[in-house]
PDB file of N, CA and C in Angstrom:
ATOM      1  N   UNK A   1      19.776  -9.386  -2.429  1.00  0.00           N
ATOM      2  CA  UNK A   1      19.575  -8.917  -3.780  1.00  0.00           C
ATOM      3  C   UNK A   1      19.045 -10.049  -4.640  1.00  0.00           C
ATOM      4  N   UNK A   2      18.250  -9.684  -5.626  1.00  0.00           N
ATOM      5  CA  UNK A   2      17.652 -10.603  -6.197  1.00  0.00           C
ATOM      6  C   UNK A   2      17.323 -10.452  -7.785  1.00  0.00           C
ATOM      7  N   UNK A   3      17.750 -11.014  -8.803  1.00  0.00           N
ATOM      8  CA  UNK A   3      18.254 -10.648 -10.056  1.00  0.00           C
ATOM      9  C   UNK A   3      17.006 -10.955 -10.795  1.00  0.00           C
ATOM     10  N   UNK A   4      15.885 -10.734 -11.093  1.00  0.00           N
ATOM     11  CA  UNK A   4      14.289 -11.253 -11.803  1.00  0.00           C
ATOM     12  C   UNK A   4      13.796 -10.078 -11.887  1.00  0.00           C
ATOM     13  N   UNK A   5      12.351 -11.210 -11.829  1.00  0.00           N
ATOM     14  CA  UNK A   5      11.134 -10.135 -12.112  1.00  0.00           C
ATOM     15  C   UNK A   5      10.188 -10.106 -11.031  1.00  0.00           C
ATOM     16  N   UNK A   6       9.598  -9.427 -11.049  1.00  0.00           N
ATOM     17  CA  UNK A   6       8.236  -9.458 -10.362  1.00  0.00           C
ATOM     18  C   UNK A   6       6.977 -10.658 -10.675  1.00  0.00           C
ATOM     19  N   UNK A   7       7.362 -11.075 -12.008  1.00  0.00           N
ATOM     20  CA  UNK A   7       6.544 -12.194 -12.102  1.00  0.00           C
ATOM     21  C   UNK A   7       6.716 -13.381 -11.683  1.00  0.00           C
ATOM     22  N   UNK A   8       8.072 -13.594 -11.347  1.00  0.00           N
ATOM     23  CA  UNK A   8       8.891 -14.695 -11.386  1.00  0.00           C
ATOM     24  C   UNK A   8       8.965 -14.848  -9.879  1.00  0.00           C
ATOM     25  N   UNK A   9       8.734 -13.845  -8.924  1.00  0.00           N
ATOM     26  CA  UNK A   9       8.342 -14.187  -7.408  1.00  0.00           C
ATOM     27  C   UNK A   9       6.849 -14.343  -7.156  1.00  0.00           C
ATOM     28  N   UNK A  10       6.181 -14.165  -7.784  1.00  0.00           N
ATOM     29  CA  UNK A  10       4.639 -14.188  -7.822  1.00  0.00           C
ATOM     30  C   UNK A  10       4.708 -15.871  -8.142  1.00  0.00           C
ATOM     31  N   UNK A  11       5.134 -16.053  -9.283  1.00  0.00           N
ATOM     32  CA  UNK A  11       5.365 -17.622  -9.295  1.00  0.00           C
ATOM     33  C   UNK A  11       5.397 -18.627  -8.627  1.00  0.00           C
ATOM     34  N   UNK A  12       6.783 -18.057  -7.630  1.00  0.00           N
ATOM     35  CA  UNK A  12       6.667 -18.919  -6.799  1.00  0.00           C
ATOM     36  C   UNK A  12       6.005 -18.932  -5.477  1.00  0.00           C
ATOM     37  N   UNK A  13       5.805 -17.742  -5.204  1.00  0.00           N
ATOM     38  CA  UNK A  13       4.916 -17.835  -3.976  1.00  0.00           C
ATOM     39  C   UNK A  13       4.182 -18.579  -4.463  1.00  0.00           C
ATOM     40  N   UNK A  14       3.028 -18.276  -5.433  1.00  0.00           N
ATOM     41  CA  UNK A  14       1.661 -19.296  -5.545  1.00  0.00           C
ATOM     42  C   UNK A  14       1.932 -20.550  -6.143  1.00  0.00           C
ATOM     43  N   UNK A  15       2.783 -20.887  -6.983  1.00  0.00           N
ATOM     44  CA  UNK A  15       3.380 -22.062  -6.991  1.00  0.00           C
ATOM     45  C   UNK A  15       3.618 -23.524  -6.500  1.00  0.00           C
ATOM     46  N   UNK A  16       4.618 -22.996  -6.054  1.00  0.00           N
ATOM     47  CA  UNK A  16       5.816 -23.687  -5.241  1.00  0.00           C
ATOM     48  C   UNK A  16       5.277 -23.701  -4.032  1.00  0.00           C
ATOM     49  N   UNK A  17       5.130 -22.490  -3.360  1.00  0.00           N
ATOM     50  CA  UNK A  17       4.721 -22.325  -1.971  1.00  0.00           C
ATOM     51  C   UNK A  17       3.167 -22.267  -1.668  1.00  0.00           C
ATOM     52  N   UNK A  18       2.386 -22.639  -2.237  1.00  0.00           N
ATOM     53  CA  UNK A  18       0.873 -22.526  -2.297  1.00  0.00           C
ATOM     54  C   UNK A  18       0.177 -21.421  -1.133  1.00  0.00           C
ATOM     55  N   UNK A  19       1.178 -20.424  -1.683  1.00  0.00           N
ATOM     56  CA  UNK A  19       0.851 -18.985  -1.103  1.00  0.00           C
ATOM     57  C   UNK A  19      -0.166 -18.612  -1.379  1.00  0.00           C
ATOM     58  N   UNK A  20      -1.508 -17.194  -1.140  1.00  0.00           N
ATOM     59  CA  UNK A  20      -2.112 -16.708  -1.437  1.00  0.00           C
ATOM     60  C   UNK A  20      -1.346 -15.318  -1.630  1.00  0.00           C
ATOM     61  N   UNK A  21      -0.649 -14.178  -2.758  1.00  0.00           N
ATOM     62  CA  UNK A  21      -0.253 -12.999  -2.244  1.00  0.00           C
ATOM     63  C   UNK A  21      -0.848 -11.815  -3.557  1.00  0.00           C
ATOM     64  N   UNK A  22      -1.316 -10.740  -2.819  1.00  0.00           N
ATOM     65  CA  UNK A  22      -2.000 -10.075  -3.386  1.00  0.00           C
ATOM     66  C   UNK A  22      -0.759  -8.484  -3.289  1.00  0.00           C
ATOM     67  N   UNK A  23      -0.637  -8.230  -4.925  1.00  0.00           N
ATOM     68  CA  UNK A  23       0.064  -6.809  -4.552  1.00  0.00           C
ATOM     69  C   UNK A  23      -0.810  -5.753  -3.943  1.00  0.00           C
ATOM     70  N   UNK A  24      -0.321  -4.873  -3.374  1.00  0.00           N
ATOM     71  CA  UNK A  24      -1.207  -4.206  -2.489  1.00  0.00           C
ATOM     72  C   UNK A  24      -1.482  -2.495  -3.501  1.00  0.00           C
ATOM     73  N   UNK A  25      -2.454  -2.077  -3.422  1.00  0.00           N
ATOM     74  CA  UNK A  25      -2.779  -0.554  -4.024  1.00  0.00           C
ATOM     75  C   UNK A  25      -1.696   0.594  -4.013  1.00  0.00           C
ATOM     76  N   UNK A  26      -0.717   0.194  -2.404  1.00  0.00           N
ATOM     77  CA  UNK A  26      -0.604   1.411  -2.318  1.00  0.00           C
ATOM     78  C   UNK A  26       1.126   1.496  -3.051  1.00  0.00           C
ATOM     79  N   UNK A  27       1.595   0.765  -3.445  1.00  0.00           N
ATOM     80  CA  UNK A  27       2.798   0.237  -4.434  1.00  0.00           C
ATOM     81  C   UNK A  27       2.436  -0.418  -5.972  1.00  0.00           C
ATOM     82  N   UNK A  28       0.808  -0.318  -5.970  1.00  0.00           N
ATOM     83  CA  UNK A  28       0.801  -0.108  -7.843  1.00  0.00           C
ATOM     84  C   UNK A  28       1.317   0.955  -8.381  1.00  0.00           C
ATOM     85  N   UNK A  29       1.458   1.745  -7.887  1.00  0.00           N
ATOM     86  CA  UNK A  29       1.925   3.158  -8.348  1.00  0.00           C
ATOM     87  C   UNK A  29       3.212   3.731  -8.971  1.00  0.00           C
ATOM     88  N   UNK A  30       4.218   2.803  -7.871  1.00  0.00           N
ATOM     89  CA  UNK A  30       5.190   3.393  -7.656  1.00  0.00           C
ATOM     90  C   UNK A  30       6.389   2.254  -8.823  1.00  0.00           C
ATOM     91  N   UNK A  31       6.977   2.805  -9.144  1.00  0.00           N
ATOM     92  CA  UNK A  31       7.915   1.762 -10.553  1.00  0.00           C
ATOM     93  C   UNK A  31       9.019   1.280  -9.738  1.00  0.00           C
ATOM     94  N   UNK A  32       9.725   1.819  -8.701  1.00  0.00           N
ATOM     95  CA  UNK A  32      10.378   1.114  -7.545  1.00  0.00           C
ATOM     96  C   UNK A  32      10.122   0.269  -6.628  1.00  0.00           C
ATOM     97  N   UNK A  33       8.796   0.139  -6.215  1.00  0.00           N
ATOM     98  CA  UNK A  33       8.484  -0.447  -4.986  1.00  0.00           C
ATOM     99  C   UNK A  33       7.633  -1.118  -5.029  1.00  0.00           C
ATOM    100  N   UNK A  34       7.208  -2.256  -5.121  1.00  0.00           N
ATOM    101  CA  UNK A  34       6.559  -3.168  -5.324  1.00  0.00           C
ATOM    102  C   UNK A  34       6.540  -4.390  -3.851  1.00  0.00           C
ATOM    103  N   UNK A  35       4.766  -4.296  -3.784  1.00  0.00           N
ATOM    104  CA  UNK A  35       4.609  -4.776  -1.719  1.00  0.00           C
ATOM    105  C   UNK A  35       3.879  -5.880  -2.364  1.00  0.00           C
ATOM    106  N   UNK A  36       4.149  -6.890  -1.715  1.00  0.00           N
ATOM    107  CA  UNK A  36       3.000  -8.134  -1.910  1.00  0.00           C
ATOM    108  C   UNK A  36       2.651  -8.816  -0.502  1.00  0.00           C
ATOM    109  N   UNK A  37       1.373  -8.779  -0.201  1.00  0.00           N
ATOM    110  CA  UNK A  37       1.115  -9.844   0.692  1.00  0.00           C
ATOM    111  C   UNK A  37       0.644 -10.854   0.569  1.00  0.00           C
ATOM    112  N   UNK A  38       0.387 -11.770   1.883  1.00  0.00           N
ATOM    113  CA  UNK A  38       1.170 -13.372   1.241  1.00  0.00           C
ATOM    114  C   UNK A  38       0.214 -13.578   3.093  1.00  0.00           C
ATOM    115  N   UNK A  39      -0.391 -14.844   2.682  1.00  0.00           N
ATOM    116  CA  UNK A  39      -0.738 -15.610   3.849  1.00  0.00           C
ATOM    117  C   UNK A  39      -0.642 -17.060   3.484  1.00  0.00           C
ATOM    118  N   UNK A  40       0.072 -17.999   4.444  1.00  0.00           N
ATOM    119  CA  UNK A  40       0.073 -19.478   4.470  1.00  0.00           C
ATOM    120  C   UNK A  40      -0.356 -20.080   5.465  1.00  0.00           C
ATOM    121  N   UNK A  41      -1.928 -21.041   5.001  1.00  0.00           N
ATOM    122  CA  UNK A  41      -2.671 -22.060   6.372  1.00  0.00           C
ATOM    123  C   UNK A  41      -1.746 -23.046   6.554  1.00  0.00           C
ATOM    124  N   UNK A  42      -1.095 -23.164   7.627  1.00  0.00           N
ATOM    125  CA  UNK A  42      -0.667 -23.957   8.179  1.00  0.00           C
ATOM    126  C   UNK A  42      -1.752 -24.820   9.385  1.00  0.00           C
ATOM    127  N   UNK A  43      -1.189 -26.453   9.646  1.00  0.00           N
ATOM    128  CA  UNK A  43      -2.183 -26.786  10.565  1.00  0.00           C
ATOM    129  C   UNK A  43      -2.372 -26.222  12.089  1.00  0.00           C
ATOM    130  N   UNK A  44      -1.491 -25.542  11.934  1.00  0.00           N
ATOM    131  CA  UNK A  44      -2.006 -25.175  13.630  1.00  0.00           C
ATOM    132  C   UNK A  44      -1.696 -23.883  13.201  1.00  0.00           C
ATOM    133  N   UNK A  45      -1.804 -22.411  12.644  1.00  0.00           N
ATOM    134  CA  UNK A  45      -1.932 -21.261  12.906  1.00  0.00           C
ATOM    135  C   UNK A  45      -1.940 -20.686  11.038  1.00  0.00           C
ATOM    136  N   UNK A  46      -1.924 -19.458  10.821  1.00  0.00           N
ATOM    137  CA  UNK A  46      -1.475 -19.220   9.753  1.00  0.00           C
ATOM    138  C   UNK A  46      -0.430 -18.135   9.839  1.00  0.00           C
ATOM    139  N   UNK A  47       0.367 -18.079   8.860  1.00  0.00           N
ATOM    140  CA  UNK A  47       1.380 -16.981   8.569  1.00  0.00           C
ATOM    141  C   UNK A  47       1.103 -15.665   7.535  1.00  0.00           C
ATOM    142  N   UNK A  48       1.178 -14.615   7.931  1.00  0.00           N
ATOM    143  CA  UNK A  48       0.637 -13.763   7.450  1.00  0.00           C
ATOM    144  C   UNK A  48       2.189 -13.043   7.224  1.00  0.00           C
ATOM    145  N   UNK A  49       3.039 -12.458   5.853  1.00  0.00           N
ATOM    146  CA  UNK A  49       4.039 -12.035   6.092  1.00  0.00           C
ATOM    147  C   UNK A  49       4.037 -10.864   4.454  1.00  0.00           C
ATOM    148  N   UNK A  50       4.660  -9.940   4.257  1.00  0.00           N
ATOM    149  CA  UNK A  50       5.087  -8.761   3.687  1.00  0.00           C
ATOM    150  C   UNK A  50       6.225  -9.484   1.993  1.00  0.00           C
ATOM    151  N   UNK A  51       6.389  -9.408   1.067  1.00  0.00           N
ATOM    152  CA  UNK A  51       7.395  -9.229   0.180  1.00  0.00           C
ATOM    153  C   UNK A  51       7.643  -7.844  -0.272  1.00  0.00           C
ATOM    154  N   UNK A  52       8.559  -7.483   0.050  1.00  0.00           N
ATOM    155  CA  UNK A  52       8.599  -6.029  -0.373  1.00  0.00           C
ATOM    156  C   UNK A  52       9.693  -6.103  -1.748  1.00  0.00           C
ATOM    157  N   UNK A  53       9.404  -5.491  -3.152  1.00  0.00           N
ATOM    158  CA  UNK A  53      11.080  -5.620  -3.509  1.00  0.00           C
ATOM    159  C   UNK A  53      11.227  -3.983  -4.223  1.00  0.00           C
ATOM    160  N   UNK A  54      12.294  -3.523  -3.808  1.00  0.00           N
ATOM    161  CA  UNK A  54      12.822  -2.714  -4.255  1.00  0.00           C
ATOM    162  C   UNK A  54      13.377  -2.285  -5.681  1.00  0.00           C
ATOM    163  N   UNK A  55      13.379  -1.515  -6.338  1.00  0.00           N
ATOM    164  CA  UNK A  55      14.051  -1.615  -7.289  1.00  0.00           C
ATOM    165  C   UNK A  55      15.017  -0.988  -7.212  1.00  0.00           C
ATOM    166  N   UNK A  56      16.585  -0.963  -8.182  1.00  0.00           N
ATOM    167  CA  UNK A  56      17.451  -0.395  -8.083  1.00  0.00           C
ATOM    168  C   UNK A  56      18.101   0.088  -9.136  1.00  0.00           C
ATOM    169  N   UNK A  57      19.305   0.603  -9.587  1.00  0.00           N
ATOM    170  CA  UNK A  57      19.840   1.362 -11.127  1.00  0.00           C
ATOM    171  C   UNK A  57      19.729  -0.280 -12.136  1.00  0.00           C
ATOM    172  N   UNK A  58      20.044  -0.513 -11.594  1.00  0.00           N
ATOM    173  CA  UNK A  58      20.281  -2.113 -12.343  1.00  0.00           C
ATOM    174  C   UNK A  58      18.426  -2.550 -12.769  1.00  0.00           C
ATOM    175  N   UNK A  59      17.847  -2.277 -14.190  1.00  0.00           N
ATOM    176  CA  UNK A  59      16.598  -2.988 -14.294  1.00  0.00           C
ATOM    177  C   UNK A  59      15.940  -4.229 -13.601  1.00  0.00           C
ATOM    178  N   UNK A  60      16.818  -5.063 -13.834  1.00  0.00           N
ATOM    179  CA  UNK A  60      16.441  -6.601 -13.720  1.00  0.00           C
ATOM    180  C   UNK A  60      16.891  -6.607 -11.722  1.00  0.00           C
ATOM    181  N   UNK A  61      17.441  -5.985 -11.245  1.00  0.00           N
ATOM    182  CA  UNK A  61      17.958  -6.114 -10.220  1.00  0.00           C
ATOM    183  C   UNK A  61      17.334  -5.580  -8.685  1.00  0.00           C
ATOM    184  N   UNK A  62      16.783  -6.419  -7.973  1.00  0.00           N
ATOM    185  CA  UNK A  62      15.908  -6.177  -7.159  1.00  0.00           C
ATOM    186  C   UNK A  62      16.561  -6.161  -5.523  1.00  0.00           C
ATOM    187  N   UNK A  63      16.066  -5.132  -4.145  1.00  0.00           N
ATOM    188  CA  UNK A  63      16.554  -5.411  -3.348  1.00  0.00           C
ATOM    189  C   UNK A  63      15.146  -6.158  -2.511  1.00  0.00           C
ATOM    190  N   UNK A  64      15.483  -7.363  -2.227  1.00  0.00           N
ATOM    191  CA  UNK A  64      13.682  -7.852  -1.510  1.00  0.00           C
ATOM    192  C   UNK A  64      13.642  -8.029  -0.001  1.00  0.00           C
ATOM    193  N   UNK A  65      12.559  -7.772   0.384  1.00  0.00           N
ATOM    194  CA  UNK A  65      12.809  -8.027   1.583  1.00  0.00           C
ATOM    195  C   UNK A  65      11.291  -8.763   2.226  1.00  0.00           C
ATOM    196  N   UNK A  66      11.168  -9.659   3.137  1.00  0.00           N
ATOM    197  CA  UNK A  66      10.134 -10.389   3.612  1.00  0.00           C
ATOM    198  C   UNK A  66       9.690 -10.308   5.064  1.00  0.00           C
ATOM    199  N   UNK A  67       9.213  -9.469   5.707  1.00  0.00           N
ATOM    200  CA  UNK A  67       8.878  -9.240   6.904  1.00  0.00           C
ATOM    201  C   UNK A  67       7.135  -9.910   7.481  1.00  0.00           C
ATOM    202  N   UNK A  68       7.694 -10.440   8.685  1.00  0.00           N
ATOM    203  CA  UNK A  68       6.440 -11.362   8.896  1.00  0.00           C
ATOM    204  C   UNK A  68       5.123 -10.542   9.567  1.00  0.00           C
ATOM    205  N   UNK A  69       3.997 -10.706   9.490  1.00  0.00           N
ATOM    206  CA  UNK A  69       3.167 -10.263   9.947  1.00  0.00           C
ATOM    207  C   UNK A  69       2.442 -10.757  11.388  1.00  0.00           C
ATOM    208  N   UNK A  70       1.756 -11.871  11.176  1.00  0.00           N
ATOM    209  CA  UNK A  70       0.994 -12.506  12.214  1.00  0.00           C
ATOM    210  C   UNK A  70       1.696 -13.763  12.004  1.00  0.00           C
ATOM    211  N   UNK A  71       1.902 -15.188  13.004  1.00  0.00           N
ATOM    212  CA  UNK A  71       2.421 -16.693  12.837  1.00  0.00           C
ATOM    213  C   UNK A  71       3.022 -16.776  13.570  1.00  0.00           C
ATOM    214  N   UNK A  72       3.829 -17.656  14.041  1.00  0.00           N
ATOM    215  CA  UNK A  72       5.051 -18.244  14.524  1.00  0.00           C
ATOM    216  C   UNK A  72       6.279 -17.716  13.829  1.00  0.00           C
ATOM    217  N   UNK A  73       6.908 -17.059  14.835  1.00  0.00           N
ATOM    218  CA  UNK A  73       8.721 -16.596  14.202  1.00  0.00           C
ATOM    219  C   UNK A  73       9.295 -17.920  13.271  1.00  0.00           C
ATOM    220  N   UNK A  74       9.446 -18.990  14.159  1.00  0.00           N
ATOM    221  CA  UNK A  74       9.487 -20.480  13.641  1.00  0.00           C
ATOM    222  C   UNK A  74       9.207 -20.601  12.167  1.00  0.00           C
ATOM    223  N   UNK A  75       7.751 -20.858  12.030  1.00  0.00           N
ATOM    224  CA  UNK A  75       7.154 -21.268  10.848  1.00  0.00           C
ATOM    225  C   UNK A  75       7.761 -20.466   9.399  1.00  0.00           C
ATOM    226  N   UNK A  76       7.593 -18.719  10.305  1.00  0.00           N
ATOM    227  CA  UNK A  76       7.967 -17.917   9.283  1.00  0.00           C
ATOM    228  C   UNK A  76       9.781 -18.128   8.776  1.00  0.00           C
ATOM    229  N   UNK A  77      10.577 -18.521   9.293  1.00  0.00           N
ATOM    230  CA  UNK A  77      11.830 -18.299   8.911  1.00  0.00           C
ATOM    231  C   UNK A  77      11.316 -19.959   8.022  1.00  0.00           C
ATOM    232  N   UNK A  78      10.961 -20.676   8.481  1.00  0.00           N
ATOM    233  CA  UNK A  78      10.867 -21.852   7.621  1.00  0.00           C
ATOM    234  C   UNK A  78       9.991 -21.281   6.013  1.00  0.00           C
ATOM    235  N   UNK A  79       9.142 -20.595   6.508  1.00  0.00           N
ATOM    236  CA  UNK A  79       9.026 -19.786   5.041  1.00  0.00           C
ATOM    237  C   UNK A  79       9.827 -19.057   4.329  1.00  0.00           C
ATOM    238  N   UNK A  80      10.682 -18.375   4.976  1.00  0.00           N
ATOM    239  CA  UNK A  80      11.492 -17.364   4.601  1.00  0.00           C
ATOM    240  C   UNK A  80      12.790 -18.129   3.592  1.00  0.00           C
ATOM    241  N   UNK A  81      13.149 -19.700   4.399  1.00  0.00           N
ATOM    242  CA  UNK A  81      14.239 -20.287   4.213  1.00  0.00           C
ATOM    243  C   UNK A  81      13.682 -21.186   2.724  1.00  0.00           C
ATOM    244  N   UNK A  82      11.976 -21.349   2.641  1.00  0.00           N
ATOM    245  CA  UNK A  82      12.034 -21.867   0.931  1.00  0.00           C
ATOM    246  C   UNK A  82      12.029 -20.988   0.104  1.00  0.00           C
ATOM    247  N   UNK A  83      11.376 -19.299   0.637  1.00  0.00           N
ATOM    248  CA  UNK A  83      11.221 -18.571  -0.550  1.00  0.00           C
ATOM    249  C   UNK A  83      12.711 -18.498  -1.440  1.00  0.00           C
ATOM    250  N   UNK A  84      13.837 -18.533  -0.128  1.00  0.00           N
ATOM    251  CA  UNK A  84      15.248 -18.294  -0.939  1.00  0.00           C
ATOM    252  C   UNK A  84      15.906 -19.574  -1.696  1.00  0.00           C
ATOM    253  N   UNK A  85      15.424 -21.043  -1.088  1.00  0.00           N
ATOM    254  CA  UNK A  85      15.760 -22.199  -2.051  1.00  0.00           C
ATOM    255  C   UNK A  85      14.709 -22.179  -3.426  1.00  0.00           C
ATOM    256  N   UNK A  86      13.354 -21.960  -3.023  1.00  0.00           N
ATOM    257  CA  UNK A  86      13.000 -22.039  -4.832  1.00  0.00           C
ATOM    258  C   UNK A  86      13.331 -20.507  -5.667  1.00  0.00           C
ATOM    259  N   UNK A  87      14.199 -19.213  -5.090  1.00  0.00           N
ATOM    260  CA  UNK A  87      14.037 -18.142  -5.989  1.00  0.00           C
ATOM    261  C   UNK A  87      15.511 -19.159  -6.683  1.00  0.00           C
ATOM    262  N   UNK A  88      16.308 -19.497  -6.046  1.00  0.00           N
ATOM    263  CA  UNK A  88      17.176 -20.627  -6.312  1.00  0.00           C
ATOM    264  C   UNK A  88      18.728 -19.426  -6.413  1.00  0.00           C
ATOM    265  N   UNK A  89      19.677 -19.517  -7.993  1.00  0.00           N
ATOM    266  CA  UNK A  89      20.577 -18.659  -8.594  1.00  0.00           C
ATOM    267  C   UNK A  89      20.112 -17.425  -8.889  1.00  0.00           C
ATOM    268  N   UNK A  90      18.931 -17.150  -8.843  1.00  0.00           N
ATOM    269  CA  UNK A  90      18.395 -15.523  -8.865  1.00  0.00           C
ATOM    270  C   UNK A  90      18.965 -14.854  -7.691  1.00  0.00           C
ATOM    271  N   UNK A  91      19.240 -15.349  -6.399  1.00  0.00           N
ATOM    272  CA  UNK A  91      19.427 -14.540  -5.167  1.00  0.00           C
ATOM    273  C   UNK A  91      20.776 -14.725  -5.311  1.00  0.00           C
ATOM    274  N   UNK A  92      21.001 -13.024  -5.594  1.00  0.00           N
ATOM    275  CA  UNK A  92      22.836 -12.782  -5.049  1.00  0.00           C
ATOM    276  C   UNK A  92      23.400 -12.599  -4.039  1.00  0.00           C
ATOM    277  N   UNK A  93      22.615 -12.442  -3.082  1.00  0.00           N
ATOM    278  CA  UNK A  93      22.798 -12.062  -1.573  1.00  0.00           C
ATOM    279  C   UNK A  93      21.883 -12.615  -0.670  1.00  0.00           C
ATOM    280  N   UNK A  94      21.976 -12.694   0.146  1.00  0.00           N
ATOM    281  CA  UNK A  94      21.065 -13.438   1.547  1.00  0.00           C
ATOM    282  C   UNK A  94      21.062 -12.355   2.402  1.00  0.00           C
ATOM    283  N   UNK A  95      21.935 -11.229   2.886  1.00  0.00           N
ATOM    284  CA  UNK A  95      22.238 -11.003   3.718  1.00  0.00           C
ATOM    285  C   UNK A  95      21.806  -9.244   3.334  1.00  0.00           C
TER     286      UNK A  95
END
């Protein structure tokens, strides 16, 4: 669970994480569901992986989830493991 905004993960992907992530067409639509994809060049392959976040009764209150696409399992949990140190006290849950 994750207590923000939608802007505020966009942030840091391109940020922090010198992500490329583009929301996708088919979740402009929808006021719950919001998809972003996300690719990172790494030197030996790239990571291609999903942000999905959910919305829930709670406004501000998001359920997110990050599923990898193309890369190394490896690389990707090492992605997975900064997106949750820079969302930082926003994430109420890990699990």
């Amino acid at each position: 669970l994750y207590k923000g905004t939608k802007d505020q993960i966009l942030h840091v992907l391109q940020q922090n994480m010198q992500c490329n992530p583009k929301e996708t067409a088919a979740a402009q639509g929808s006021s719950n569901l919001i998809e972003i994809k996300c690719f990172i060049s790494l030197p030996h392959g790239t990571v291609t992986f999903k942000v999905i976040m959910i919305g829930t009764a709670a406004k501000s209150l998001f359920l997110v989830e990050a599923k990898r696409g193309r890369g190394d399992a490896f690389d990707f949990y090492r992605i997975f493991a900064q997106l949750v140190e820079y969302l930082g006290p926003a994430v109420r849950s890990r699990s």
